[in-house]
C-alpha atoms as a PDB file:
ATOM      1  CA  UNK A   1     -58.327-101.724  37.185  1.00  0.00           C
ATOM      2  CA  UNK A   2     -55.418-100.216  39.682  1.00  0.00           C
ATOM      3  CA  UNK A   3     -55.771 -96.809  40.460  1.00  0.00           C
ATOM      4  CA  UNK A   4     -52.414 -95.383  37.969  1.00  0.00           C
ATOM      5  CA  UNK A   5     -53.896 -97.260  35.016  1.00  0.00           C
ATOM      6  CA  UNK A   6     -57.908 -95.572  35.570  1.00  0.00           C
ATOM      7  CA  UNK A   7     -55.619 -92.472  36.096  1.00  0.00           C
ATOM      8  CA  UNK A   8     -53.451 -92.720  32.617  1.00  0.00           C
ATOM      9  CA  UNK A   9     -56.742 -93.980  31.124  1.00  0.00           C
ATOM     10  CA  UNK A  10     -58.650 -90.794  32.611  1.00  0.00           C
ATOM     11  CA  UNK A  11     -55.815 -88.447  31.215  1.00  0.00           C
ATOM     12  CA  UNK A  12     -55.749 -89.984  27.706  1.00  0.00           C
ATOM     13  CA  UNK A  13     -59.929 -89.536  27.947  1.00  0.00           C
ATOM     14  CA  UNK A  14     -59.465 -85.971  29.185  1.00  0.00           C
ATOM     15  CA  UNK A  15     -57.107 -85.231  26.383  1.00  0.00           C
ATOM     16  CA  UNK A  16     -59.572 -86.190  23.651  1.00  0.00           C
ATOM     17  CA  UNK A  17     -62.210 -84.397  24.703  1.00  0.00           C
ATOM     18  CA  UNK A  18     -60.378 -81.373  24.734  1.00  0.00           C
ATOM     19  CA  UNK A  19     -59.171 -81.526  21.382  1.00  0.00           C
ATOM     20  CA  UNK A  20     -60.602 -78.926  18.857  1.00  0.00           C
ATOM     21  CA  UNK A  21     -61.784 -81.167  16.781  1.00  0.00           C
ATOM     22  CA  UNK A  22     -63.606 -84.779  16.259  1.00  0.00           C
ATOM     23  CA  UNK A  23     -61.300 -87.849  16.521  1.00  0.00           C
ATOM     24  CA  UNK A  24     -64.749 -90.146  16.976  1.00  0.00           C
ATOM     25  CA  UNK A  25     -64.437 -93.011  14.128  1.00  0.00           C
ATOM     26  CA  UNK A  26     -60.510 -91.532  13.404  1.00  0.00           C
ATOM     27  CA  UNK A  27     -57.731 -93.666  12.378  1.00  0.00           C
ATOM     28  CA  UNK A  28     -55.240 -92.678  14.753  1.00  0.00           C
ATOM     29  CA  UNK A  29     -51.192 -94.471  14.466  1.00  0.00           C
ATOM     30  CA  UNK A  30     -49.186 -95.003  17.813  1.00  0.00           C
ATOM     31  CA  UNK A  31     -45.722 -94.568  17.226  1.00  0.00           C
ATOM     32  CA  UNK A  32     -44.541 -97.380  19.051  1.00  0.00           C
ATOM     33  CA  UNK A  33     -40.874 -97.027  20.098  1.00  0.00           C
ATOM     34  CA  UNK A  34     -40.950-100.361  21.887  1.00  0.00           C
ATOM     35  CA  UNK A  35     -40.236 -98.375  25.193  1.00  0.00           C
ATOM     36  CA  UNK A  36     -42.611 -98.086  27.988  1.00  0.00           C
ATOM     37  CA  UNK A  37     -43.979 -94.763  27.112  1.00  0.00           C
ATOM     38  CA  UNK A  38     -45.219 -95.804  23.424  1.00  0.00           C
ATOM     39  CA  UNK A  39     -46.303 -99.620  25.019  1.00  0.00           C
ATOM     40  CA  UNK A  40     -48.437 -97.271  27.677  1.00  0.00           C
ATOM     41  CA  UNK A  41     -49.588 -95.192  24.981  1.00  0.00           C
ATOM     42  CA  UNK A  42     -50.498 -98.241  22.509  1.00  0.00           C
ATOM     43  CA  UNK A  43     -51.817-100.280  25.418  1.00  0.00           C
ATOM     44  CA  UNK A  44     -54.223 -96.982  26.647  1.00  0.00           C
ATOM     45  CA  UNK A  45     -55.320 -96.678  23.330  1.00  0.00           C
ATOM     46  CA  UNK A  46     -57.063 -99.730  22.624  1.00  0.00           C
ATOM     47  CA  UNK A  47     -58.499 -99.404  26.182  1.00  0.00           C
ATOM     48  CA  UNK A  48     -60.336 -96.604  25.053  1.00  0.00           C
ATOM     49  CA  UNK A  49     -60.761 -97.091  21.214  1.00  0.00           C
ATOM     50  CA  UNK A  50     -64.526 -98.324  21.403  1.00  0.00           C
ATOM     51  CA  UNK A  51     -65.264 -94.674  23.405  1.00  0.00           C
ATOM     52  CA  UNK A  52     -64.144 -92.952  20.271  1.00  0.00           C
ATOM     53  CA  UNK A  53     -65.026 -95.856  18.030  1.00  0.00           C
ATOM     54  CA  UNK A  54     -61.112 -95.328  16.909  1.00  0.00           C
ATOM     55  CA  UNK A  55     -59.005 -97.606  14.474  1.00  0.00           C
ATOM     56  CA  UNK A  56     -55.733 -98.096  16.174  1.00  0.00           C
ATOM     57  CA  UNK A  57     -52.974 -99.197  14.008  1.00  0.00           C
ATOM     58  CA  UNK A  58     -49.230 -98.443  14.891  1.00  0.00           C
ATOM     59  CA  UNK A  59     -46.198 -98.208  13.124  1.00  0.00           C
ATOM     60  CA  UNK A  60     -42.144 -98.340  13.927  1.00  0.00           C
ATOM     61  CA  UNK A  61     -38.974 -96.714  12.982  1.00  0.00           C
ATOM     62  CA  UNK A  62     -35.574 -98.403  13.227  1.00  0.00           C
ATOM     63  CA  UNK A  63     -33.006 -95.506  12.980  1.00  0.00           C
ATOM     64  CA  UNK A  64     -30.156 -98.269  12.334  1.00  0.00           C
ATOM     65  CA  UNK A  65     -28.005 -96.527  15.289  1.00  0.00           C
ATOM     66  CA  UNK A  66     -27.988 -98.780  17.650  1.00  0.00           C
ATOM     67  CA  UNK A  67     -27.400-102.229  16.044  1.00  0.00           C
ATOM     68  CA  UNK A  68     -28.824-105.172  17.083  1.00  0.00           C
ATOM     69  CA  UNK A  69     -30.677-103.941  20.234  1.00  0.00           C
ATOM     70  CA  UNK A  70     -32.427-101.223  17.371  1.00  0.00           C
ATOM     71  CA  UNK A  71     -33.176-104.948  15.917  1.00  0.00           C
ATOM     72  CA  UNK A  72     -34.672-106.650  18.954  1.00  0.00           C
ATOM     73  CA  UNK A  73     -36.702-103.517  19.391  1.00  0.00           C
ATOM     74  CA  UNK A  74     -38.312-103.930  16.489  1.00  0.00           C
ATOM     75  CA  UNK A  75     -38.753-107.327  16.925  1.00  0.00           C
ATOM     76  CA  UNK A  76     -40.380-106.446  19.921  1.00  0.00           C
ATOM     77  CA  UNK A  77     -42.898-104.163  18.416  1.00  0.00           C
ATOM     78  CA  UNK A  78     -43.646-106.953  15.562  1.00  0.00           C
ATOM     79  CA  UNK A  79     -44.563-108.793  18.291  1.00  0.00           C
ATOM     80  CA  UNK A  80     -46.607-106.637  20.566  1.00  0.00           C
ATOM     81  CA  UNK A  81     -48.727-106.289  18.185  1.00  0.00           C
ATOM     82  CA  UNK A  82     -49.087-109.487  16.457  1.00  0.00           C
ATOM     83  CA  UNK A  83     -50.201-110.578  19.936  1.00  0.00           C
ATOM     84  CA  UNK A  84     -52.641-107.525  20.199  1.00  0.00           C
ATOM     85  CA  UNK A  85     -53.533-107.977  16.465  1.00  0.00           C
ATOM     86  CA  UNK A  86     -53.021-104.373  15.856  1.00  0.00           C
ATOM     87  CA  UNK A  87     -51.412-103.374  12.258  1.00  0.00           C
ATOM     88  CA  UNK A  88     -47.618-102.418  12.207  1.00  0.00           C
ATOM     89  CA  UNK A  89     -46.005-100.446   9.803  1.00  0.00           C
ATOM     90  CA  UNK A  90     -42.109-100.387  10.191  1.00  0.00           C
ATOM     91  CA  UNK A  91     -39.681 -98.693   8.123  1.00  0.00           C
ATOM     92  CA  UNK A  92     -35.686 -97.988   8.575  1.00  0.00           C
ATOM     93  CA  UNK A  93     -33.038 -95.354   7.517  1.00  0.00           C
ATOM     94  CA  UNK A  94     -29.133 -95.219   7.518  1.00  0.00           C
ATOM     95  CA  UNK A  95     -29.620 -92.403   9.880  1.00  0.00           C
ATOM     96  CA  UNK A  96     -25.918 -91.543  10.447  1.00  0.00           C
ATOM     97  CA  UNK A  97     -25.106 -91.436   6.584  1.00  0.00           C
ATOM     98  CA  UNK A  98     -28.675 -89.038   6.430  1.00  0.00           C
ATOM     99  CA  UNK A  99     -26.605 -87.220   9.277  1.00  0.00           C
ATOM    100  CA  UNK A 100     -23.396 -86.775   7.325  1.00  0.00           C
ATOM    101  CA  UNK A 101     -25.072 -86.431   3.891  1.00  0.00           C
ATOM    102  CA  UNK A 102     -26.951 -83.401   5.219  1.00  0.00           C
ATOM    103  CA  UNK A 103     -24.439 -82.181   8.114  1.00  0.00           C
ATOM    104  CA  UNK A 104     -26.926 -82.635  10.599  1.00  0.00           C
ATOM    105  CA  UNK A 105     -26.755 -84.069  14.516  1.00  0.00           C
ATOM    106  CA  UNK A 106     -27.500 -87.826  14.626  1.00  0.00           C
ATOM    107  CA  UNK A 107     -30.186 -86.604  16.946  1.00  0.00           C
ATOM    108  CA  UNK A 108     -31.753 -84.326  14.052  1.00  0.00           C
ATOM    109  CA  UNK A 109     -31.352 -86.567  11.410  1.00  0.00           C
ATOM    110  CA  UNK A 110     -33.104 -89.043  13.429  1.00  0.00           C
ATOM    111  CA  UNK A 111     -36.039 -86.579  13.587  1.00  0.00           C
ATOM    112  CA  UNK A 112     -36.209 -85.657  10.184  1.00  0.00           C
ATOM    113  CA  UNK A 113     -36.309 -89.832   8.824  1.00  0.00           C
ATOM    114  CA  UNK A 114     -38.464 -90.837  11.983  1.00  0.00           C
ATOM    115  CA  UNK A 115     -41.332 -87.416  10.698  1.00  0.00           C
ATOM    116  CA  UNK A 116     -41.001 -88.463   6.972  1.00  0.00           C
ATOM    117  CA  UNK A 117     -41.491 -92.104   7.582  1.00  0.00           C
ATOM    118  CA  UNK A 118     -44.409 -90.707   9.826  1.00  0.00           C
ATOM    119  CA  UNK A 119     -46.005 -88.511   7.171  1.00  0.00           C
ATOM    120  CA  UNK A 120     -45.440 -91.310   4.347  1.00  0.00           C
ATOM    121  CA  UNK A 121     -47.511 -93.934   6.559  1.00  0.00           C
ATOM    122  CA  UNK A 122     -50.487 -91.406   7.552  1.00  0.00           C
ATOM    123  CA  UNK A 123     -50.581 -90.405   3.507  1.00  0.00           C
ATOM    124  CA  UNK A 124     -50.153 -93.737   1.924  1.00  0.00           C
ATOM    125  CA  UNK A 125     -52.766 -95.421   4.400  1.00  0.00           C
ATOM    126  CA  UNK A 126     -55.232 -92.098   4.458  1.00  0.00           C
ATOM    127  CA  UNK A 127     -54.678 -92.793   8.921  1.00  0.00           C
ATOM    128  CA  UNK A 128     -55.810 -89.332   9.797  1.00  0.00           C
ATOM    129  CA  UNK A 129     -53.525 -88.590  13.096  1.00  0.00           C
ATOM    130  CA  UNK A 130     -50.168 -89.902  14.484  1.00  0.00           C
ATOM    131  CA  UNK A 131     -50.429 -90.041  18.342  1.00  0.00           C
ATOM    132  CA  UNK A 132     -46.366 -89.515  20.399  1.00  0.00           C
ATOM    133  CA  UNK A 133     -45.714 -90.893  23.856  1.00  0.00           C
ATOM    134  CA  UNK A 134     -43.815 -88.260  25.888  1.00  0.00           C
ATOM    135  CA  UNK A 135     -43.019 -88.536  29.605  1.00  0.00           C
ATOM    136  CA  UNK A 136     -41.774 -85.186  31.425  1.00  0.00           C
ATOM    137  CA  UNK A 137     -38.019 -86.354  30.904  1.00  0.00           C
ATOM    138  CA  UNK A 138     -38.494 -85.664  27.204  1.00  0.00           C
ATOM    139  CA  UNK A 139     -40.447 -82.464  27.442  1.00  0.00           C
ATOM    140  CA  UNK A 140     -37.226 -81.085  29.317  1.00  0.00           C
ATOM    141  CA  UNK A 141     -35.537 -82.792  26.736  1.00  0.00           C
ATOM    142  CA  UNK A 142     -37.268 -80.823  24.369  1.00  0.00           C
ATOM    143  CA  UNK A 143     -36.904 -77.616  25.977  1.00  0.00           C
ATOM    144  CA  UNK A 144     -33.544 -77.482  26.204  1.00  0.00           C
ATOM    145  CA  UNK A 145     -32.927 -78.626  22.881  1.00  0.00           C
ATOM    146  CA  UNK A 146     -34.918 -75.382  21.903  1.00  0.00           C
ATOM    147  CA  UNK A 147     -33.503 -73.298  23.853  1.00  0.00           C
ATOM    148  CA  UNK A 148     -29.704 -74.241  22.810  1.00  0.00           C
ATOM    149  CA  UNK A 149     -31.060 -74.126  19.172  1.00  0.00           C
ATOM    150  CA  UNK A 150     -31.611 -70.168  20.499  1.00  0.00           C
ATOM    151  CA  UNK A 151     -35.481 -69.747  20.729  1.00  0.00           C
ATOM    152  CA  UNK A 152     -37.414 -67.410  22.917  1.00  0.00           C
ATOM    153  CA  UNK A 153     -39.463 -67.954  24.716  1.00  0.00           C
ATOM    154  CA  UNK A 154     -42.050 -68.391  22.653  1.00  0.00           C
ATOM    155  CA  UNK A 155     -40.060 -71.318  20.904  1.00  0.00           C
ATOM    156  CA  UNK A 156     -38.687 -73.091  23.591  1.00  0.00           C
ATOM    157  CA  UNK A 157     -41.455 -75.409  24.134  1.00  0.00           C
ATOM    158  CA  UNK A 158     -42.553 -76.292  20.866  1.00  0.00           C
END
């Protein structure tokens, strides 16, 4: 095993065992982008599922923005986990007429249908946590969008 895998692996171990509460014998859902951070995720999860004996399933969300390369990502993540025989659950939603219907940003309405899609998979299947990638990039990302939205301090970062 290189070195930056045992290290991700390590950091996804660490992370569990300072949760506050038991994830052992959990159904936990990657959201599964098809980017490298979600693949990573995915991938590091079913390294370590038989630590926690987890149930790994995954599921995708095709925001119909971005055409066919939205398409091919999906594709992707049918196929990813086909391969790795991992359950998908995908779902889509006119996200710019959500946008306009609500007067939202694309980026919020994106959000909002990605979390409700989310929250309809972990209730309908009784999966009892939804695990996010997130590389630095998007914790800035996330920062900033807090602080333009005008949070404190205490906001910014959540």
């Amino acid at each position: 095993m290189s070195r930056s895998k045992s290290g991700f692996l390590n950091k996804l171990k660490d992370y569990f065992e300072c949760l506050p509460f038991d994830i052992n014998g959990k159904t936990v859902c990657v959201c599964l982008s098809g980017g490298a951070d979600s693949v990573s995720l995915l991938l590091g999860m079913l390294e370590i599922k038989d630590l926690y004996s987890l149930n790994i399933c995954a599921c995708h969300f095709n925001h119909l923005i971005r055409g066919e390369e939205a398409d091919n990502d999906e594709n992707f993540c049918k196929g990813l986990c086909k391969d790795l025989n991992v359950k998908l659950y995908c779902g889509r939603d006119d996200v710019p007429l959500y946008a306009k219907t609500y007067k939202l940003s694309t980026e919020d309405a994106a959000r909002q249908c990605r979390y409700l899609f989310f929250k309809r998979v972990l209730e309908k299947n009784n999966i009892d946590f939804c695990a996010t990638a997130h590389n630095m990039n998007d914790d800035a990302e996330t920062l900033l969008l807090n602080l333009l939205r005008g949070s404190g301090s205490d906001g910014a970062a959540s």
